[in-house]
C-alpha atoms as a PDB file:
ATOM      1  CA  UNK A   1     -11.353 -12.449 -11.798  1.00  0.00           C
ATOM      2  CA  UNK A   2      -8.482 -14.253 -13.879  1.00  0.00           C
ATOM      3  CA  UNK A   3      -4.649 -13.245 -13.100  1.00  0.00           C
ATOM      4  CA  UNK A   4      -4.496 -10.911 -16.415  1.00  0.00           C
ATOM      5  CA  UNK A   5      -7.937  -8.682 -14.758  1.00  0.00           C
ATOM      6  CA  UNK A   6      -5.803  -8.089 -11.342  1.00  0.00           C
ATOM      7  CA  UNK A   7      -3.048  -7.190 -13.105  1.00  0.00           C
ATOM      8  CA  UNK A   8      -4.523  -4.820 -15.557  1.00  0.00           C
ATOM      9  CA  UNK A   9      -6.567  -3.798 -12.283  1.00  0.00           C
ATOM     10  CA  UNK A  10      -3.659  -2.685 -10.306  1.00  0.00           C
ATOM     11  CA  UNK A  11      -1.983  -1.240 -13.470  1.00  0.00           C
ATOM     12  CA  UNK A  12      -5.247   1.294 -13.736  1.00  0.00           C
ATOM     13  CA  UNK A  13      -4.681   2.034 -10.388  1.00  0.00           C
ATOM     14  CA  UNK A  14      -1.479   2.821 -10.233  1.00  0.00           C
ATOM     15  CA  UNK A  15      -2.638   5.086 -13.304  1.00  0.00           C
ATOM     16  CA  UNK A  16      -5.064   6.994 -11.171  1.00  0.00           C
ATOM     17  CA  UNK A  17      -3.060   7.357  -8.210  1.00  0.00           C
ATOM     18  CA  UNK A  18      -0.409   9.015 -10.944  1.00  0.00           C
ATOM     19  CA  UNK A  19      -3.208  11.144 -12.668  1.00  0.00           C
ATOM     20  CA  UNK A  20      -4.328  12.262  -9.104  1.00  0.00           C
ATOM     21  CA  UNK A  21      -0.893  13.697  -7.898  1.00  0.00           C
ATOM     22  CA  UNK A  22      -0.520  15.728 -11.187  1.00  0.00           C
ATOM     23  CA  UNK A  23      -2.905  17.468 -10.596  1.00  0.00           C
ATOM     24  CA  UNK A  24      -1.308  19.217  -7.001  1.00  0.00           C
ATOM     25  CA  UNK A  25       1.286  22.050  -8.163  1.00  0.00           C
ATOM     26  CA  UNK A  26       3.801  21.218  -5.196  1.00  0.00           C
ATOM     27  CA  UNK A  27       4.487  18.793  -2.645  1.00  0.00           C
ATOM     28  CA  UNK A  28       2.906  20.753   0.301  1.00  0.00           C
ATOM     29  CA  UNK A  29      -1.025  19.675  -1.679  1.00  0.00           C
ATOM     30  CA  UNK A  30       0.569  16.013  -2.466  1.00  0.00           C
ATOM     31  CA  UNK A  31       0.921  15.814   1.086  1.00  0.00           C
ATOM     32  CA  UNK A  32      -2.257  17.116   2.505  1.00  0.00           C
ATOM     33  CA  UNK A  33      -3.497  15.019  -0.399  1.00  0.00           C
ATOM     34  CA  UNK A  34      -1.841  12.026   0.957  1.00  0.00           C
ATOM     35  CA  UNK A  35      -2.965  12.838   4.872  1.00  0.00           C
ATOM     36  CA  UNK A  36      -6.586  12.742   3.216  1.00  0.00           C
ATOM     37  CA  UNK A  37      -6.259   9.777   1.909  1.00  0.00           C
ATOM     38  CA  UNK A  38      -5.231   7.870   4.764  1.00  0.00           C
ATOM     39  CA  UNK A  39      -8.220   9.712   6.884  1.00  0.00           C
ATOM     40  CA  UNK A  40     -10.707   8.118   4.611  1.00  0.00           C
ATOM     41  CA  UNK A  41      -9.684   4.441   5.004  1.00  0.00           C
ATOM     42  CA  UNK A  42     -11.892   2.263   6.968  1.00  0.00           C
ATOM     43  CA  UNK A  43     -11.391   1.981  10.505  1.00  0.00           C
ATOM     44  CA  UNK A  44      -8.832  -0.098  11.723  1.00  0.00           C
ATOM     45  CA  UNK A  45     -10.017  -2.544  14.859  1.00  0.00           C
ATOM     46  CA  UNK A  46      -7.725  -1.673  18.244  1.00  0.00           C
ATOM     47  CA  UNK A  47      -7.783  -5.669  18.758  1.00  0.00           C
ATOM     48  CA  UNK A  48      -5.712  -6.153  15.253  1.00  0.00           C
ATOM     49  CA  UNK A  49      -2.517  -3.863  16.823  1.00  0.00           C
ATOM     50  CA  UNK A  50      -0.671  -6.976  17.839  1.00  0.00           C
ATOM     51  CA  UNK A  51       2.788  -7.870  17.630  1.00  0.00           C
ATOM     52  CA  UNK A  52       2.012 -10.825  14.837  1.00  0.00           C
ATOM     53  CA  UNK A  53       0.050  -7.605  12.670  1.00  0.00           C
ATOM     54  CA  UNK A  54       3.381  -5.118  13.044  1.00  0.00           C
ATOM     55  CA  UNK A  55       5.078  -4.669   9.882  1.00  0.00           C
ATOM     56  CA  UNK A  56       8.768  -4.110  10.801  1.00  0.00           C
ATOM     57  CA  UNK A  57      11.680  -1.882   9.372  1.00  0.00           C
ATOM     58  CA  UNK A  58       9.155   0.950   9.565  1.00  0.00           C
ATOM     59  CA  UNK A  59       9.941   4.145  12.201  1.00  0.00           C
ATOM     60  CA  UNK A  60       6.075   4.611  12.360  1.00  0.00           C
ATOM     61  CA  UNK A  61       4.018   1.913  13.907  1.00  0.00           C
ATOM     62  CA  UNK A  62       1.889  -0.071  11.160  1.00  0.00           C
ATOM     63  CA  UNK A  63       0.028  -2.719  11.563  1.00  0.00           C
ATOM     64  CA  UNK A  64      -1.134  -4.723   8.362  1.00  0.00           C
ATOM     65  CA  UNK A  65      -3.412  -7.575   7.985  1.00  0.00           C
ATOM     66  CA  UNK A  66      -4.352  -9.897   5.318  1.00  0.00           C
ATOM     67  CA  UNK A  67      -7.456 -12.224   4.323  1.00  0.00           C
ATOM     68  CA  UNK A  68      -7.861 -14.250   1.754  1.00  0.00           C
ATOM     69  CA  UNK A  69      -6.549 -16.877  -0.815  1.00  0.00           C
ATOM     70  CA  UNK A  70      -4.333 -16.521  -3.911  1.00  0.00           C
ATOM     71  CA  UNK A  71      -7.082 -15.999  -6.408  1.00  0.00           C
ATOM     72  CA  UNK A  72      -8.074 -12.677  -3.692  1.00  0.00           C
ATOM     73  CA  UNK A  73      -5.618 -11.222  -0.974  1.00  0.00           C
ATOM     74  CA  UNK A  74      -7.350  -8.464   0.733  1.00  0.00           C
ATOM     75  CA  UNK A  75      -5.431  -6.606   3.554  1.00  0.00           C
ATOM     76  CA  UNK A  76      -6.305  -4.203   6.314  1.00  0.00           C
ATOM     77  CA  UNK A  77      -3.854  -1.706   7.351  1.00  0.00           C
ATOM     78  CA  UNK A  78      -3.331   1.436   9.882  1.00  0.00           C
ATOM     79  CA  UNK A  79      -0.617   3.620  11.266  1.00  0.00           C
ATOM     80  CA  UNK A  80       0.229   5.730  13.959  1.00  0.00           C
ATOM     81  CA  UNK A  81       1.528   8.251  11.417  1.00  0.00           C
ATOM     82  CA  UNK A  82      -1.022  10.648   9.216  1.00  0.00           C
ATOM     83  CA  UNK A  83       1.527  10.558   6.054  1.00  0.00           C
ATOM     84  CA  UNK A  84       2.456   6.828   6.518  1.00  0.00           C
ATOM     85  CA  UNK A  85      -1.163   5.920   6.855  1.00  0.00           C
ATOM     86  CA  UNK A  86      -2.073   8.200   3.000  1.00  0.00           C
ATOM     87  CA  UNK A  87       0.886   5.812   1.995  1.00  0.00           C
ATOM     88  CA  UNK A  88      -1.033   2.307   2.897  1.00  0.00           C
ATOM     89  CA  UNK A  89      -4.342   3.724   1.377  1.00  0.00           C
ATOM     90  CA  UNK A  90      -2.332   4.299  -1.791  1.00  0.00           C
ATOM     91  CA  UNK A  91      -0.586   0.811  -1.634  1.00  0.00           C
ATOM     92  CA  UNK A  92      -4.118  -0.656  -0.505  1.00  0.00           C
ATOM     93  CA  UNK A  93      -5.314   0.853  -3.575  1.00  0.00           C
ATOM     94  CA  UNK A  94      -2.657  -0.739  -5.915  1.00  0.00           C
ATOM     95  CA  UNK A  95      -2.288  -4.553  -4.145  1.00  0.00           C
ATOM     96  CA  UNK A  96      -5.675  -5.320  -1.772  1.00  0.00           C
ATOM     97  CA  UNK A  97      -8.365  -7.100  -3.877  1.00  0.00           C
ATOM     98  CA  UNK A  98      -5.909  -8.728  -6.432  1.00  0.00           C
ATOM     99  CA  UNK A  99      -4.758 -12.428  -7.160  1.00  0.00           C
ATOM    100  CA  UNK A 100      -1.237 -13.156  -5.357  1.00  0.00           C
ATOM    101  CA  UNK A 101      -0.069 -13.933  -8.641  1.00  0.00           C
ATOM    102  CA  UNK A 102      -0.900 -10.146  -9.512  1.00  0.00           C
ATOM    103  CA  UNK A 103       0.431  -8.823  -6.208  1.00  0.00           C
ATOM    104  CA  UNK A 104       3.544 -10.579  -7.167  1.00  0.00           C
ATOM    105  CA  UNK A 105       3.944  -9.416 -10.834  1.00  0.00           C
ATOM    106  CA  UNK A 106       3.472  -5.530  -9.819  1.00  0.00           C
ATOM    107  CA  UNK A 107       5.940  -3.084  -9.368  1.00  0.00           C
ATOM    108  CA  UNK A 108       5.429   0.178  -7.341  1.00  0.00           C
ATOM    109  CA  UNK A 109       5.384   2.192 -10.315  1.00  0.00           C
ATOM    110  CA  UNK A 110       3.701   4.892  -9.232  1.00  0.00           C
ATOM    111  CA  UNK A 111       6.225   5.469  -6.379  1.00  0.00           C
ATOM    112  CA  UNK A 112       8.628   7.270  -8.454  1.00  0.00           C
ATOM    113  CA  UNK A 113       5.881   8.230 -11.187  1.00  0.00           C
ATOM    114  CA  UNK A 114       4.572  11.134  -8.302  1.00  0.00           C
ATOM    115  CA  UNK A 115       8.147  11.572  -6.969  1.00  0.00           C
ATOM    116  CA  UNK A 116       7.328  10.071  -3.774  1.00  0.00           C
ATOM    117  CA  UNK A 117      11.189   8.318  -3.777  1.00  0.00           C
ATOM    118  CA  UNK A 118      12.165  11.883  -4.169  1.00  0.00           C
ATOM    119  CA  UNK A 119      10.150  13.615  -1.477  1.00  0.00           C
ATOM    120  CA  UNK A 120       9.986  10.756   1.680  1.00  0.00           C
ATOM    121  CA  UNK A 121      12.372  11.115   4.369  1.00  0.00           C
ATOM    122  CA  UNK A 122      15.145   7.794   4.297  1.00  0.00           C
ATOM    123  CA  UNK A 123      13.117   6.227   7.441  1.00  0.00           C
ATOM    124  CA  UNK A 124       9.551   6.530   5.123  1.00  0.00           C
ATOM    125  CA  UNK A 125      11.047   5.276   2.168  1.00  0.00           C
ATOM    126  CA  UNK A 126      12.494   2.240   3.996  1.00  0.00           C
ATOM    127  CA  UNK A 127       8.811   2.280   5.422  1.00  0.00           C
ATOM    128  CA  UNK A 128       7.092   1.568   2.259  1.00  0.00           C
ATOM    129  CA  UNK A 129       9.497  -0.695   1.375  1.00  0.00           C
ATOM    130  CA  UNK A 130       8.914  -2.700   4.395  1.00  0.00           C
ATOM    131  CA  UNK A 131       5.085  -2.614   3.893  1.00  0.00           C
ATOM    132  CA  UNK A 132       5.227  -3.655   0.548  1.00  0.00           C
ATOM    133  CA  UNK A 133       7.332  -6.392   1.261  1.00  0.00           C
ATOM    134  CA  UNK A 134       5.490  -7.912   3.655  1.00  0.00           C
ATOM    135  CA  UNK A 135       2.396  -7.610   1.543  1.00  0.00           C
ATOM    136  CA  UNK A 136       4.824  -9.478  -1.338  1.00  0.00           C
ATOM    137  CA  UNK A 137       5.816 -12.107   1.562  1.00  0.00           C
ATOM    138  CA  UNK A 138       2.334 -12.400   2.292  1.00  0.00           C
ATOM    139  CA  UNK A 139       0.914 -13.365  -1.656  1.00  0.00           C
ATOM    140  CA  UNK A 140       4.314 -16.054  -2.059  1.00  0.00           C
ATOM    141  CA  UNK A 141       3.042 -17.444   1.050  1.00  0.00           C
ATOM    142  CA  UNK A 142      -0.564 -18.064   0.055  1.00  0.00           C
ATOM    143  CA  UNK A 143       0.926 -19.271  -3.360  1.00  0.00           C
ATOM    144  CA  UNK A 144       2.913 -22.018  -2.129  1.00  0.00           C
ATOM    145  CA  UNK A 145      -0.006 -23.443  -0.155  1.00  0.00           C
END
C-alpha cells in the first residue's frame, strides 16, 4: 500500500470510530462501548508484559508492542484497565497496519471529534497521550533506519 492509501486508511477510520460514538446518546453507552471494544482485541501474550513493552506516563499499566518496517508498523497492545484497554483498540484501529510515514502524518482527530478530551479523567488523557507517543516514537524510529 503507498503512503497516500495509509493515510486515507486511517482517515476512514478515524471516520468510523466518529460515526460509531454518535450513535450512543450519553457517555455512560460510549463507555460500555469503549469497555467492549477493548474485550474484543486479540489476546495479549503474558511473556510480552516486560519492562522494555511498558508504555510510561500512563496510571494504568500498558504494555505496547510493535512489528514491522516503515512501509507496515503493526503493534500489539493490552492494559490492566477495561477503559484504557477500549482506548488502544480505538488507537490500534487508527495507527496499526499503516506506513510510518502515515502514522506520522495523523492526528488523533477523533479524540476530540467523540469528546473523549472532554470526558477522560487528567491521568487517562495523559494516558493516551503517552500511548500515542510512543507509537509516534516508534514509526520516526523505523524511518530513520
Amino acid at each position: 500500500m503507498s503512503q497516500e492509501t495509509t493515510a486515507a486508511a486511517a482517515a476512514a477510520a478515524q471516520d468510523t470510530i466518529v460515526d460509531e460514538f454518535a450513535f450512543f446518546g450519553d457517555w455512560t453507552e460510549r463507555y460500555q462501548y469503549l469497555i467492549d471494544l477493548g474485550r474484543k482485541l486479540p489476546p495479549f501474550p503474558e511473556e510480552w508484559k516486560t519492562e522494555a513493552h511498558k508504555v510510561h506516563g500512563c496510571q494504568s499499566q500498558v504494555w505496547l508492542v510493535p512489528s514491522g518496517s516503515a512501509e507496515r508498523l503493526e503493534f500489539a497492545a493490552s492494559s490492566d484497565s477495561s477503559i484504557v484497554t477500549g482506548l488502544i483498540a480505538l488507537l490500534l484501529r487508527v495507527y496499526s497496519g499503516r506506513s510510518a510515514a502515515a502514522i506520522l502524518a495523523t492526528e488523533p482527530r477523533f479524540v476530540d471529534a467523540i469528546g473523549l478530551a472532554k470526558h477522560l479523567s487528567p491521568t487517562r488523557s495523559n494516558g493516551l497521550a503517552a500511548m500515542l507517543k510512543t507509537i509516534q516514537q516508534y514509526a520516526r524510529s523505523v524511518s530513520a533506519g
